[in-house]
Protein backbone atom coordinates (compact mmCIF):
# COMPACT_ATOMS: atom_id res chain seq x y z
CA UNK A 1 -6.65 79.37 21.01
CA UNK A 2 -8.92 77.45 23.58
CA UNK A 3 -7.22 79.23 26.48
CA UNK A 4 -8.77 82.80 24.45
CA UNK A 5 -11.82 81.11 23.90
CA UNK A 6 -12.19 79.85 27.67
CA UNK A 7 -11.48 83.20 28.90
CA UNK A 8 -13.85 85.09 26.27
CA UNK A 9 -16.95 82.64 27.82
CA UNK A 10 -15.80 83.28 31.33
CA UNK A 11 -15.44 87.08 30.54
CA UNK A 12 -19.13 86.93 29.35
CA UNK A 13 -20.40 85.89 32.41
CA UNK A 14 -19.02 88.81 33.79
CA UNK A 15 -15.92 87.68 35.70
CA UNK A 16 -12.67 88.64 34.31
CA UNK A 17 -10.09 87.32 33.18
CA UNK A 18 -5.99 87.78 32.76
CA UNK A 19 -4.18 85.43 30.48
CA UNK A 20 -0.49 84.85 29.91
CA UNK A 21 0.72 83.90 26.68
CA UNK A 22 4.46 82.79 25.26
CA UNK A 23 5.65 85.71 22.43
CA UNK A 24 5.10 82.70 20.11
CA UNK A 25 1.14 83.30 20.23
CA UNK A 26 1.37 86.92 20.74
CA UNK A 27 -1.02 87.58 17.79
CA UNK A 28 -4.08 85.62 19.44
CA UNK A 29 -4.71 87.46 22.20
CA UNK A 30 -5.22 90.36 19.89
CA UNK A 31 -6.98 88.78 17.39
CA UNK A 32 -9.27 87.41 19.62
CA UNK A 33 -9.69 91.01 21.80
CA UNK A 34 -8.94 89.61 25.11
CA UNK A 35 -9.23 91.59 28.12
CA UNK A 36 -6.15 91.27 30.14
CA UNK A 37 -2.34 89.46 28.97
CA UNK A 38 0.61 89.11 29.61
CA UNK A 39 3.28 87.66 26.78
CA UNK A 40 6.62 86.39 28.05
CA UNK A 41 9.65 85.90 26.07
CA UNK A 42 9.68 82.17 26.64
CA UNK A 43 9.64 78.97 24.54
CA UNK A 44 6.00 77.24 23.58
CA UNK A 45 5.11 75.21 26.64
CA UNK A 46 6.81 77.58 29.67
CA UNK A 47 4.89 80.74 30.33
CA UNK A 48 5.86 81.25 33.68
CA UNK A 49 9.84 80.31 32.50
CA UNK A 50 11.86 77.16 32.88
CA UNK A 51 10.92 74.45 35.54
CA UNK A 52 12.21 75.44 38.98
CA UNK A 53 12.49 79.27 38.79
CA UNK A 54 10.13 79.95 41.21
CA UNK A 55 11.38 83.54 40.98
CA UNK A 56 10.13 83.94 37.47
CA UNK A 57 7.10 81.73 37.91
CA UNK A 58 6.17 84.36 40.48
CA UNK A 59 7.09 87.15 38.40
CA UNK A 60 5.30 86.28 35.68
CA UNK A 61 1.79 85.33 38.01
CA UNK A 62 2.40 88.70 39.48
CA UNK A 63 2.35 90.51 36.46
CA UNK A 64 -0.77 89.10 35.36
CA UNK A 65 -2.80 89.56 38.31
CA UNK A 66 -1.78 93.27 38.60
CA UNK A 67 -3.32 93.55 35.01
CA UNK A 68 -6.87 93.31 37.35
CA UNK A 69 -6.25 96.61 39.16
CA UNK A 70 -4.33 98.72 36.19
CA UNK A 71 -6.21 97.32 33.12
CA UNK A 72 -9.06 99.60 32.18
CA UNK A 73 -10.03 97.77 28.85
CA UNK A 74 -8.24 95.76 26.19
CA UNK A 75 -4.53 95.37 27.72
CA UNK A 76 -1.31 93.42 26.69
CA UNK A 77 2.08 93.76 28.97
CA UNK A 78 4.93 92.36 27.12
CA UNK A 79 7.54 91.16 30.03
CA UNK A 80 11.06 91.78 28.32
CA UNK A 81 13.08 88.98 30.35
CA UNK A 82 14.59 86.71 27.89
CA UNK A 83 14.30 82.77 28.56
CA UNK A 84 16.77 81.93 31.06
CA UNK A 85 16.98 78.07 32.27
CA UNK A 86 18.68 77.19 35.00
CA UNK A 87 18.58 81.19 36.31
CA UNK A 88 17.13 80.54 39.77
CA UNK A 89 15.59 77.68 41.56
């Protein structure tokens, strides 16, 4: 929850925000009303995907810095690729 609460304080000063989350802590973003996230299918511990996929890492950064030109309020994206290790490096 401290990455919600760091962004809430940051949003409050009036710079935004856009966090990414694992499906695992899907529920926090919403319970805490966040602004902009993304929730990957991925274990606790590898947001952007497993070490070395620099493919998915970039993906997955992508994603959530679109979410500051498309997002007009409260948003969530949900990215639907599974957990993969070892799928690119």
């Amino acid at each position: 929850m401290s990455v919600g609460h760091v962004a809430r304080a940051i949003e409050s000063a009036g710079i935004p925000t856009s966090s990414i989350y694992t499906y695992a802590f899907r529920h926090v973003p919403d319970e805490m009303k966040l602004a902009r996230v993304v929730v990957t299918r991925h274990p606790m511990g590898r947001p952007l995907g497993a070490p070395g996929d620099h493919a998915r890492h970039r993906r997955v950064t992508m994603a959530a810095l679109e979410l500051f030109d498309t997002a007009e309020a409260q948003t969530m994206v949900e990215l639907p690729e599974p957990y993969r290790p070892g799928s690119g490096a």
